[in-house]
PDB file of N, CA and C in Angstrom:
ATOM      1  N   UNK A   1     -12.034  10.569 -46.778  1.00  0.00           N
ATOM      2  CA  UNK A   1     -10.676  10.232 -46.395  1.00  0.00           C
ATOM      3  C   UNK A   1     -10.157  11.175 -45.311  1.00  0.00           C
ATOM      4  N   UNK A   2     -10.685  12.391 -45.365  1.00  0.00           N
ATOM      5  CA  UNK A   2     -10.448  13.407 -44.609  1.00  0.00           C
ATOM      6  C   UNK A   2     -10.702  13.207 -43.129  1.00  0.00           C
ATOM      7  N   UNK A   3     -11.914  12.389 -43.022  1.00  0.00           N
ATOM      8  CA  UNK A   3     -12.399  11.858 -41.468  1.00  0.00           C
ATOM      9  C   UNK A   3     -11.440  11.173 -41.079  1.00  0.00           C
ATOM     10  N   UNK A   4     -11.320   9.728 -41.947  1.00  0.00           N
ATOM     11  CA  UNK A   4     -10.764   8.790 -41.288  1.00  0.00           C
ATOM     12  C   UNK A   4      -8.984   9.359 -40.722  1.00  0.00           C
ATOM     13  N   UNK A   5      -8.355   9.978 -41.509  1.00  0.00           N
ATOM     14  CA  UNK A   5      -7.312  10.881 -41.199  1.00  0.00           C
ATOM     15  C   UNK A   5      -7.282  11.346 -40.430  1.00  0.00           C
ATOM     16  N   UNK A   6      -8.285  11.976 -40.184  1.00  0.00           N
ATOM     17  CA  UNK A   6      -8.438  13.042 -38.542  1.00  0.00           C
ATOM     18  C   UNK A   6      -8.755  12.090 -37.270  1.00  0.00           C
ATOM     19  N   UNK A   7      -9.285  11.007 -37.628  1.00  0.00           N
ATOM     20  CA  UNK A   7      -9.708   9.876 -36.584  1.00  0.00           C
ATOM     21  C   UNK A   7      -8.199   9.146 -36.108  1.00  0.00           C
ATOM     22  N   UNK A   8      -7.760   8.872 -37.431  1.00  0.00           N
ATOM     23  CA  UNK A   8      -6.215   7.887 -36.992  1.00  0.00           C
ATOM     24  C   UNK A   8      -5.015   9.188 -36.088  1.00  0.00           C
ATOM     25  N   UNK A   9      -5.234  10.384 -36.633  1.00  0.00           N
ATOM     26  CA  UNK A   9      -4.473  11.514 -35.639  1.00  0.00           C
ATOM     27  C   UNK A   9      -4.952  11.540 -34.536  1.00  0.00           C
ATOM     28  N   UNK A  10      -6.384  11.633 -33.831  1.00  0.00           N
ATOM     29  CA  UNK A  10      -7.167  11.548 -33.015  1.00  0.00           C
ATOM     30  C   UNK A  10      -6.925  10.285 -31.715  1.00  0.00           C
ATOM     31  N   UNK A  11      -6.335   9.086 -32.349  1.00  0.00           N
ATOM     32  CA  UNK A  11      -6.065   7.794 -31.895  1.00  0.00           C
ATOM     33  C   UNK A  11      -4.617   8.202 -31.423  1.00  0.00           C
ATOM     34  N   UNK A  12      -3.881   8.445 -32.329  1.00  0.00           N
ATOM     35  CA  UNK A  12      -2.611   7.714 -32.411  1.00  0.00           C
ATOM     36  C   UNK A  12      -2.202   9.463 -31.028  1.00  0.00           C
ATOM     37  N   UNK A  13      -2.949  10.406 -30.765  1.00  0.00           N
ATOM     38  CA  UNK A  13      -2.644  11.228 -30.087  1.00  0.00           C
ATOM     39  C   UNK A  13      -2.887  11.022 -28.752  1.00  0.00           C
ATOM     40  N   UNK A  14      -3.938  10.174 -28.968  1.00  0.00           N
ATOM     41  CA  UNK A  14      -4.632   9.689 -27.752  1.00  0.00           C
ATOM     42  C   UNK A  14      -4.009   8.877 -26.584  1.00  0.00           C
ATOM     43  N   UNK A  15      -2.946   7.841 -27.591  1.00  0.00           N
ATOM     44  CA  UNK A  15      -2.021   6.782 -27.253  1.00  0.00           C
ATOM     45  C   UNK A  15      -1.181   7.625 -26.778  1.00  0.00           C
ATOM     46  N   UNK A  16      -0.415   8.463 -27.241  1.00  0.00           N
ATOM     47  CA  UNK A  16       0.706   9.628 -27.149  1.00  0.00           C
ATOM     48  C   UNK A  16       0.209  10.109 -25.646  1.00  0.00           C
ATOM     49  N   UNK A  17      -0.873  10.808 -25.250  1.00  0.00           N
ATOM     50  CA  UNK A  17      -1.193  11.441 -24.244  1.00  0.00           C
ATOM     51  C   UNK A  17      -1.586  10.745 -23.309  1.00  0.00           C
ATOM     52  N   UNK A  18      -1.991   9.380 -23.479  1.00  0.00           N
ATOM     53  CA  UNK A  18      -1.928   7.877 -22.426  1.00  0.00           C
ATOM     54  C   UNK A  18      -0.835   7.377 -22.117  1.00  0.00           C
ATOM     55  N   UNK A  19       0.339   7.737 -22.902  1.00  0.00           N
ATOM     56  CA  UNK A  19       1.344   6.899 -22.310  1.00  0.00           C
ATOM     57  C   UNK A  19       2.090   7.938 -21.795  1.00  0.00           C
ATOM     58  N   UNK A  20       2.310   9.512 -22.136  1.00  0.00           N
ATOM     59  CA  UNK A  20       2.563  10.234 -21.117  1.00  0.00           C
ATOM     60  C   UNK A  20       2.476  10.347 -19.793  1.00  0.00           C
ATOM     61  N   UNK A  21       0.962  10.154 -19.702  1.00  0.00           N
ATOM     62  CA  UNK A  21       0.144  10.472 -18.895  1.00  0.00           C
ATOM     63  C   UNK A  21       0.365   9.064 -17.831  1.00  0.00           C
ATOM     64  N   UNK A  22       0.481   8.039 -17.998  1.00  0.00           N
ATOM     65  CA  UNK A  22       0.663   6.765 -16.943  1.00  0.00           C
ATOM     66  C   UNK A  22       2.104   6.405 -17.239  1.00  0.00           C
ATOM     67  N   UNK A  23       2.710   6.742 -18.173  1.00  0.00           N
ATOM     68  CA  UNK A  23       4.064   6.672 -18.058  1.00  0.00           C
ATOM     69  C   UNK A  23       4.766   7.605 -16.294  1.00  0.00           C
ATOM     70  N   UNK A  24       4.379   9.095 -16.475  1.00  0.00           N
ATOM     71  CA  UNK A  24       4.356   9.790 -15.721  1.00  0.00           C
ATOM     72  C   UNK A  24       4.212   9.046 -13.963  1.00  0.00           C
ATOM     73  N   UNK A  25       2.944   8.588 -14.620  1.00  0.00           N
ATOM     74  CA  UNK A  25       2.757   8.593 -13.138  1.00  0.00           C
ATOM     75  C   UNK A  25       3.492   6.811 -12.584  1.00  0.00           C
ATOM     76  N   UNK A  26       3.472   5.956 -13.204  1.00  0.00           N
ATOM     77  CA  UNK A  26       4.583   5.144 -12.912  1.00  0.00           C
ATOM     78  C   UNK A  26       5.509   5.571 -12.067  1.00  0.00           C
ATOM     79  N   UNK A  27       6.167   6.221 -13.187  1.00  0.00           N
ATOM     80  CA  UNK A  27       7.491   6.745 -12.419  1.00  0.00           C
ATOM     81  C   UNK A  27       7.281   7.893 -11.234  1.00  0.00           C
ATOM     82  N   UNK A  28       6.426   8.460 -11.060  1.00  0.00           N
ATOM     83  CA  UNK A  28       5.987   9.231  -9.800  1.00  0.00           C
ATOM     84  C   UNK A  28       5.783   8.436  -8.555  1.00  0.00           C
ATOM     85  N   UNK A  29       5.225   7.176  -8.799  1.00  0.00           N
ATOM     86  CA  UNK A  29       4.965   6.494  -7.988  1.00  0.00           C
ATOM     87  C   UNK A  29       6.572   5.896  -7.420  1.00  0.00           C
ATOM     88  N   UNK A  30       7.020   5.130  -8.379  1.00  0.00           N
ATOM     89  CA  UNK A  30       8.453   4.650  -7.902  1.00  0.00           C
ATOM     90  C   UNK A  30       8.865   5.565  -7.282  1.00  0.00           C
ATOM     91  N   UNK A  31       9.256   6.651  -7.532  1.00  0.00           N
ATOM     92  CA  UNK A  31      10.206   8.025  -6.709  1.00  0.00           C
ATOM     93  C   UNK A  31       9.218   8.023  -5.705  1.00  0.00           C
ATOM     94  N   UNK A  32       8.209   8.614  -5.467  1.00  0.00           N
ATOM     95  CA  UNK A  32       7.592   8.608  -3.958  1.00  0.00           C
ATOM     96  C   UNK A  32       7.951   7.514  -3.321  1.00  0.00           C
ATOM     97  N   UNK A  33       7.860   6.174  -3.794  1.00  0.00           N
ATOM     98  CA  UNK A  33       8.002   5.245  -2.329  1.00  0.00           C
ATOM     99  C   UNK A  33       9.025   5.476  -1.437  1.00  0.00           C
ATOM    100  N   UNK A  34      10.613   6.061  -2.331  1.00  0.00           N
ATOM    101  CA  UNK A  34      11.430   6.337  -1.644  1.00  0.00           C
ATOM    102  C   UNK A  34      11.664   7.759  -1.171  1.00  0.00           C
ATOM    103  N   UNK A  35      10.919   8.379  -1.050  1.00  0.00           N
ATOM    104  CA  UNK A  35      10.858  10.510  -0.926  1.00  0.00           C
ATOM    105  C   UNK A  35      10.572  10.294   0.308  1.00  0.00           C
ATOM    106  N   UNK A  36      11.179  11.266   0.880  1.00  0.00           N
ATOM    107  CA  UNK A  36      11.083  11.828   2.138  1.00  0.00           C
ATOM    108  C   UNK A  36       9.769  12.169   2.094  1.00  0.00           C
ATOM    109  N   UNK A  37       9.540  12.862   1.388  1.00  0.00           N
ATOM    110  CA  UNK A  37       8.135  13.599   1.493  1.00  0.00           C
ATOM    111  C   UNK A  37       7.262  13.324  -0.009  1.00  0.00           C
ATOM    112  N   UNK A  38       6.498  12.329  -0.163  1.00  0.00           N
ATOM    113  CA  UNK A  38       6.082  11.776  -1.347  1.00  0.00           C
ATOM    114  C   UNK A  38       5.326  13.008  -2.046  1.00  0.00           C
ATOM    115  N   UNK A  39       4.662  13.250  -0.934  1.00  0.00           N
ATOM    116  CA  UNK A  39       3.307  14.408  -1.252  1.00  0.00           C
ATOM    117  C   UNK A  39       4.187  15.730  -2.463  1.00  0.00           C
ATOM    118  N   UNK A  40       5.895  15.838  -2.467  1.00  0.00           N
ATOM    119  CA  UNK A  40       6.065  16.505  -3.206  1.00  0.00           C
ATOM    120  C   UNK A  40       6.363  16.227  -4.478  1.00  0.00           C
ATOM    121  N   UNK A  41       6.092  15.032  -4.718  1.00  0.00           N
ATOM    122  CA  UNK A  41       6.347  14.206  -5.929  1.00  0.00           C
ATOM    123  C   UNK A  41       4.894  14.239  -6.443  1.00  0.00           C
ATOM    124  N   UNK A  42       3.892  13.936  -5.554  1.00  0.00           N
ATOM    125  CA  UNK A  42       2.807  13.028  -6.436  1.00  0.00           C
ATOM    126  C   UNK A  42       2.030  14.303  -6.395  1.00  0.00           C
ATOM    127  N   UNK A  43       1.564  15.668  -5.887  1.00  0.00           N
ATOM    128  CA  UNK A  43       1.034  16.777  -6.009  1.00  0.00           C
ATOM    129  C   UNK A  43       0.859  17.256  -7.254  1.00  0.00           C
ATOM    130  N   UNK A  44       2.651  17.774  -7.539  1.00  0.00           N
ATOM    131  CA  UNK A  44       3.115  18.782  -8.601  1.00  0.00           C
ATOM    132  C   UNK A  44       2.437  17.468 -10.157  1.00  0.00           C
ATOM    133  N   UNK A  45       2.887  16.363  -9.817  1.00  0.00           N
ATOM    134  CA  UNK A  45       2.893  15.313 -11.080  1.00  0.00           C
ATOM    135  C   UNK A  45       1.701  15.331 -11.443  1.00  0.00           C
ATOM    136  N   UNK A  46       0.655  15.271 -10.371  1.00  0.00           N
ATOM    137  CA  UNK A  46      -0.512  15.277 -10.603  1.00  0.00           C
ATOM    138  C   UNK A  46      -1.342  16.608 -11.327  1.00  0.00           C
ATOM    139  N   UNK A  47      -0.852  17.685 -10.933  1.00  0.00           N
ATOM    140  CA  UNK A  47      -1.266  18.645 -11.955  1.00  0.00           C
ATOM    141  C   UNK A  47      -1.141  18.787 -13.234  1.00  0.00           C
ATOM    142  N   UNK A  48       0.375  18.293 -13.420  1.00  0.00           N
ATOM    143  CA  UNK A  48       0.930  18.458 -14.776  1.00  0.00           C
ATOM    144  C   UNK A  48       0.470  17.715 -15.643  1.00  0.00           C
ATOM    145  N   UNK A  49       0.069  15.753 -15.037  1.00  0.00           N
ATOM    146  CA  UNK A  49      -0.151  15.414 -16.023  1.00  0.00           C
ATOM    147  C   UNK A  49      -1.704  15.493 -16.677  1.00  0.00           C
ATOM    148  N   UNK A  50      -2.628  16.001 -15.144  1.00  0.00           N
ATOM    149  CA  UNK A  50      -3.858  16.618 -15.535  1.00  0.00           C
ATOM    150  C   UNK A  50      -3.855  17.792 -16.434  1.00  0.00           C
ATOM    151  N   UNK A  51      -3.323  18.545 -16.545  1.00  0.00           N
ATOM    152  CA  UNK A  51      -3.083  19.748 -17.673  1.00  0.00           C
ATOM    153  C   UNK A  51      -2.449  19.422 -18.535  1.00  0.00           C
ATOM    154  N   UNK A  52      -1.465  18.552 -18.864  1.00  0.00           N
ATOM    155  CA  UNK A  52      -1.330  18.153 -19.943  1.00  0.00           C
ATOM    156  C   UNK A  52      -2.043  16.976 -20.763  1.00  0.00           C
ATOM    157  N   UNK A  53      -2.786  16.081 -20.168  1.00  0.00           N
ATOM    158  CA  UNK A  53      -3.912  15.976 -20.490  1.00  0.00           C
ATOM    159  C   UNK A  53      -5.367  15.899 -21.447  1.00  0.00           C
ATOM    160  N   UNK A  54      -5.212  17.311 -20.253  1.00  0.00           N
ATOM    161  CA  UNK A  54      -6.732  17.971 -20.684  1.00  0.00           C
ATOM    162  C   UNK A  54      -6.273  18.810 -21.735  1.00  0.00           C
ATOM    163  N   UNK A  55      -4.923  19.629 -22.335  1.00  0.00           N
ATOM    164  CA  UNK A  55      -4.510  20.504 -23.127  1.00  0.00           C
ATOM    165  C   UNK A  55      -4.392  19.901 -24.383  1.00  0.00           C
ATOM    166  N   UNK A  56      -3.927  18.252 -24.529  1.00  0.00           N
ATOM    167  CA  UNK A  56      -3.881  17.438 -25.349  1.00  0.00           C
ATOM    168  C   UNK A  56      -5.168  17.525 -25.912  1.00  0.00           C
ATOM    169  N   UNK A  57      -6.042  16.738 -25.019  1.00  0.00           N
ATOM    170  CA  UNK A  57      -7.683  16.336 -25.074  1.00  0.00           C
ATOM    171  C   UNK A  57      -8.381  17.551 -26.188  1.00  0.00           C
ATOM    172  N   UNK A  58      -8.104  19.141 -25.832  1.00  0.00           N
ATOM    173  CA  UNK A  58      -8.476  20.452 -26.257  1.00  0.00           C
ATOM    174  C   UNK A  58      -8.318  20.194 -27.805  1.00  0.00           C
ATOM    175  N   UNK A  59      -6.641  20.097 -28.055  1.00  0.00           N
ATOM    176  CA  UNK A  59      -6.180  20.693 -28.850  1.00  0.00           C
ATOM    177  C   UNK A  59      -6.452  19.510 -30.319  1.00  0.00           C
ATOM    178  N   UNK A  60      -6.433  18.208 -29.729  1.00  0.00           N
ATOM    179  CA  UNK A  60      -6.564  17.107 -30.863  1.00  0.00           C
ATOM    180  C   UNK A  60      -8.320  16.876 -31.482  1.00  0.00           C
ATOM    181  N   UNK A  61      -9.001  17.926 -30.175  1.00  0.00           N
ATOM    182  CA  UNK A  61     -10.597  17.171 -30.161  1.00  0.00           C
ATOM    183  C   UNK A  61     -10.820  18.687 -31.486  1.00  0.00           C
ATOM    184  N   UNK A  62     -10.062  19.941 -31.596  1.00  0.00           N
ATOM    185  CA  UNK A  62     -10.535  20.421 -31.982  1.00  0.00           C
ATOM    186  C   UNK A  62     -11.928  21.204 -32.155  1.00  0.00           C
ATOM    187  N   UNK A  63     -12.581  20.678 -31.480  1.00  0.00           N
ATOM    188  CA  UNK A  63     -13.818  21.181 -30.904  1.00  0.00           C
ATOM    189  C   UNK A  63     -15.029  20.197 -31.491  1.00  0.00           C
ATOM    190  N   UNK A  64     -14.462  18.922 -31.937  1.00  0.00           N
ATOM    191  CA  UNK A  64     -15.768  18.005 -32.440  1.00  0.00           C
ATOM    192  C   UNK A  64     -15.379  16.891 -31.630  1.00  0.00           C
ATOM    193  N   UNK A  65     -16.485  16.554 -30.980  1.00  0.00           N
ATOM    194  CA  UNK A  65     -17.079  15.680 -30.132  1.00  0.00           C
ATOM    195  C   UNK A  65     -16.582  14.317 -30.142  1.00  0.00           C
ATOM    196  N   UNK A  66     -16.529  13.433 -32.159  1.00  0.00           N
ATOM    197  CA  UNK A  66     -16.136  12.530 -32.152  1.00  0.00           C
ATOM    198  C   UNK A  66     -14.796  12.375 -32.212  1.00  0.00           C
ATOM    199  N   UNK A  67     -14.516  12.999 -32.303  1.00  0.00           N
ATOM    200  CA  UNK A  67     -12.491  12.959 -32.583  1.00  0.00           C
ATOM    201  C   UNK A  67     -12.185  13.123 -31.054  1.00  0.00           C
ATOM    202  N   UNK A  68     -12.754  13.680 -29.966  1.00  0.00           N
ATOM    203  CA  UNK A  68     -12.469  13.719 -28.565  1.00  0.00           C
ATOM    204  C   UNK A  68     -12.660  12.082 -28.195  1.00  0.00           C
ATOM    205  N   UNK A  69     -14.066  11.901 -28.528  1.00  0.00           N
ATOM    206  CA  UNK A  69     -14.162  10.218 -27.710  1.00  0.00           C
ATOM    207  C   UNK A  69     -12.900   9.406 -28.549  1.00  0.00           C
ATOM    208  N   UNK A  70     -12.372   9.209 -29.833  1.00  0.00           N
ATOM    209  CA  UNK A  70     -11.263   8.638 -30.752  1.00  0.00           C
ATOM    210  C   UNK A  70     -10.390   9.099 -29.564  1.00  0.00           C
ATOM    211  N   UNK A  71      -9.711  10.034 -29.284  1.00  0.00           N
ATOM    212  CA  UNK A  71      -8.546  10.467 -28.862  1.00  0.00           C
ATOM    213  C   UNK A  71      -8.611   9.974 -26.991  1.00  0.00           C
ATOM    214  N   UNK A  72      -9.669   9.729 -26.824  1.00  0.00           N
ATOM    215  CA  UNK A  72      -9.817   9.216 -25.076  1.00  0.00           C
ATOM    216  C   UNK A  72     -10.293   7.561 -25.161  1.00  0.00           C
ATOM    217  N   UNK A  73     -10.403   7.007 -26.020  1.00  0.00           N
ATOM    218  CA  UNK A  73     -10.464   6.100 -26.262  1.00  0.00           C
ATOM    219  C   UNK A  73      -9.031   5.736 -26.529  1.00  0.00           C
ATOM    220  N   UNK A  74      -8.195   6.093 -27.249  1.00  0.00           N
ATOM    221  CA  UNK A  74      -6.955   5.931 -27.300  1.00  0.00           C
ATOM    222  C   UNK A  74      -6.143   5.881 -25.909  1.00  0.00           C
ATOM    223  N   UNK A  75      -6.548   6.978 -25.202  1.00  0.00           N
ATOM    224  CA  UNK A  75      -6.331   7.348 -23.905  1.00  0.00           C
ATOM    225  C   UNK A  75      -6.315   6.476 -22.978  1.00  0.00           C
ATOM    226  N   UNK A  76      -7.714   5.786 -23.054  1.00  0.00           N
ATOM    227  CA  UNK A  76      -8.072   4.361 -21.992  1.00  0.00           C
ATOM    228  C   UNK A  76      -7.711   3.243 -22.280  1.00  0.00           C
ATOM    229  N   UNK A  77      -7.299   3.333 -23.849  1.00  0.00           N
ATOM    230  CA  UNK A  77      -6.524   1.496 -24.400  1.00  0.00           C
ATOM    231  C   UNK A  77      -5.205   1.490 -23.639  1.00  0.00           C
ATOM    232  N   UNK A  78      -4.468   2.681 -23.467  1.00  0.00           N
ATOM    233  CA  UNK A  78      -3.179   2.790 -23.205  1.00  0.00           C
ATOM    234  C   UNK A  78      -3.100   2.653 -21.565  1.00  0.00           C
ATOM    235  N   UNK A  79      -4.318   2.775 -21.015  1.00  0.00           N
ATOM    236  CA  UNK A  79      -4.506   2.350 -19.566  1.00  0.00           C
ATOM    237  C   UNK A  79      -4.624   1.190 -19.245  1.00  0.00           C
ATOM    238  N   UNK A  80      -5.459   0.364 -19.810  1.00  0.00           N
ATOM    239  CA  UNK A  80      -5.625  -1.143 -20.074  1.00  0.00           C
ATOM    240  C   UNK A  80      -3.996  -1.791 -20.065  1.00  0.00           C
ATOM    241  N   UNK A  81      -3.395  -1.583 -21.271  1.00  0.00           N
ATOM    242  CA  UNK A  81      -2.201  -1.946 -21.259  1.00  0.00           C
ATOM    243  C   UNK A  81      -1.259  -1.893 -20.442  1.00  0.00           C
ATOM    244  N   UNK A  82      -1.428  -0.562 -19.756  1.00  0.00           N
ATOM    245  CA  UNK A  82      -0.415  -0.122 -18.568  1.00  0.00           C
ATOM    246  C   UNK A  82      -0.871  -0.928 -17.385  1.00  0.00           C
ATOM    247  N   UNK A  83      -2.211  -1.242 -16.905  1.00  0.00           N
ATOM    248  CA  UNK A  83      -2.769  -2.126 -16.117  1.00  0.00           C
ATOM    249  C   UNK A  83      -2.413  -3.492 -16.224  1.00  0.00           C
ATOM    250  N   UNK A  84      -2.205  -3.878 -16.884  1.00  0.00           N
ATOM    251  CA  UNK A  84      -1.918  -5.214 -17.219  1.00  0.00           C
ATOM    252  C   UNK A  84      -0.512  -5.517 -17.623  1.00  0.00           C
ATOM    253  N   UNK A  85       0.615  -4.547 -17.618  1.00  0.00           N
ATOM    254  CA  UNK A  85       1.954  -4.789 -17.468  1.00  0.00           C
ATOM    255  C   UNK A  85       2.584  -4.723 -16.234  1.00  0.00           C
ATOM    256  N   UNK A  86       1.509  -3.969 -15.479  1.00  0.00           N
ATOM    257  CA  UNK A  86       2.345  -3.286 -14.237  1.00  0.00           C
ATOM    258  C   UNK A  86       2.435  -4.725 -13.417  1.00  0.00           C
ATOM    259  N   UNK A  87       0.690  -5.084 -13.804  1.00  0.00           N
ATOM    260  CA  UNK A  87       0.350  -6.528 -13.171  1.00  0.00           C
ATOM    261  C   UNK A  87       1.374  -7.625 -13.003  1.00  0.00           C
ATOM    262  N   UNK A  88       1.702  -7.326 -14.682  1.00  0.00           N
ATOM    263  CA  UNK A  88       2.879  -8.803 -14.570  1.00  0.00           C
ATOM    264  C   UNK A  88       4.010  -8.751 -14.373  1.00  0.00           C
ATOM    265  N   UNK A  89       4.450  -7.231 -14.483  1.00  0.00           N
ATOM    266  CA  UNK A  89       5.734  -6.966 -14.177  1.00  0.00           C
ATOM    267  C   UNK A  89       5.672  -6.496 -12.437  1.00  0.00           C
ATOM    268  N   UNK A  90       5.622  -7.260 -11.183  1.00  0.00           N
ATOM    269  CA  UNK A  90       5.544  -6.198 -10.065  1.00  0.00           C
ATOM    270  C   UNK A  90       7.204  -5.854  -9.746  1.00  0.00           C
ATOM    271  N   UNK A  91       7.700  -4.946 -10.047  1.00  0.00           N
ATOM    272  CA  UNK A  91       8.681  -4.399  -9.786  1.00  0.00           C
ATOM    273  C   UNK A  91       9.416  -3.544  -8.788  1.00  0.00           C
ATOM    274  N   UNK A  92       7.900  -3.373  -8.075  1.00  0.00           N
ATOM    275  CA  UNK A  92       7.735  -2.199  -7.057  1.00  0.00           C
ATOM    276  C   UNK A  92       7.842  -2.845  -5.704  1.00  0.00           C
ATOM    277  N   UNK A  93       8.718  -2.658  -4.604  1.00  0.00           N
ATOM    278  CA  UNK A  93       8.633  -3.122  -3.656  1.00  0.00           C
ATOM    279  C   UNK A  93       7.540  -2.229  -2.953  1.00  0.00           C
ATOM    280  N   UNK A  94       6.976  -2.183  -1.913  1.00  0.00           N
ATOM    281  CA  UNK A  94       6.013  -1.721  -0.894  1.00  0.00           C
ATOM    282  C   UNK A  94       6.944  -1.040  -0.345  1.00  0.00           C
ATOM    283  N   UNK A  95       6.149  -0.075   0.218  1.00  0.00           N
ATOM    284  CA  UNK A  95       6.569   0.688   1.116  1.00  0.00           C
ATOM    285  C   UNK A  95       8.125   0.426   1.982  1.00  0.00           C
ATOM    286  N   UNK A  96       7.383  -0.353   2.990  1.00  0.00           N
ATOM    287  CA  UNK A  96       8.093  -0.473   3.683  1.00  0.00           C
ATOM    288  C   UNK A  96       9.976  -1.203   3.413  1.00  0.00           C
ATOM    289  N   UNK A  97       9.833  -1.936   1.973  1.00  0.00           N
ATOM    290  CA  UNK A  97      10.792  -2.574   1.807  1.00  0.00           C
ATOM    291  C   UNK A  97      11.562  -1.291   1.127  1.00  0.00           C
ATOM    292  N   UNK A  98      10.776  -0.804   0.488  1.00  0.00           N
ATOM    293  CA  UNK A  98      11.629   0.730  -0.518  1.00  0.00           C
ATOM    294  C   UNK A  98      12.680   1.455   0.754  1.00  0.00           C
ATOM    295  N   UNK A  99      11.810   1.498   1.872  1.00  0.00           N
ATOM    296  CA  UNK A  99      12.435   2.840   2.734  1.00  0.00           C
ATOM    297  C   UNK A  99      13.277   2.110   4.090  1.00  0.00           C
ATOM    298  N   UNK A 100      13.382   0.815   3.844  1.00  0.00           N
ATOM    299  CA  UNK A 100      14.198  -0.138   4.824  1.00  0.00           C
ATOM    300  C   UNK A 100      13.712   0.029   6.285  1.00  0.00           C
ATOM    301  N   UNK A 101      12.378   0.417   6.530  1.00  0.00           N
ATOM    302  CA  UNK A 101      11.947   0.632   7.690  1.00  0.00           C
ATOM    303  C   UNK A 101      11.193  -1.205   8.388  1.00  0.00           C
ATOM    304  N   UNK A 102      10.904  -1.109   9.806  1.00  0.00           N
ATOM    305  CA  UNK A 102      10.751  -2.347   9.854  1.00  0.00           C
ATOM    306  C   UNK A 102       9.756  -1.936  10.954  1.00  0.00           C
TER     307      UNK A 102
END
């Protein structure tokens, strides 16, 4: 019982640190289209949500192997999903319409 426990924490952390993690960058993306200077949006975001992450990844894998693939597996379902909402939801104008340039 003890596994499967550590597996469903392993998951459900996984989801947690996937939807951070592309939640994040969603919204990084929206704010850059309209930034003066995107590169200072999508840089800093990009570290953070790589270190937070990988700090997640550390701390849930505990140092066994299968509870890491559980917890990045969780990780990549929550990508899937995010892939396939963004799809149907396009919300995002392009570039050029964000920054009224012609």
């Amino acid at each position: 019982m003890s596994n499967l426990f550590d597996y469903l924490i392993s998951l459900a952390g996984g989801l947690v640190l996937g939807g951070l993690y592309f939640g994040g960058l969603w919204l990084t993306v929206k704010k850059a289209l309209t930034a003066r200077y995107p590169a200072l949006w999508l840089l800093p975001s990009y570290v953070l949500r790589i270190g937070m992450a990988l700090a997640g990844f550390y701390w849930l894998s505990a140092g066994a192997w299968p509870r890491l693939l559980v917890c990045v597996a969780g990780f990549l379902l929550v990508r899937v999903v995010s892939i396939r909402w963004v799809q149907a939801n396009p919300a995002a104008p392009n570039r050029k319409e964000a920054t009224h340039e012609t």
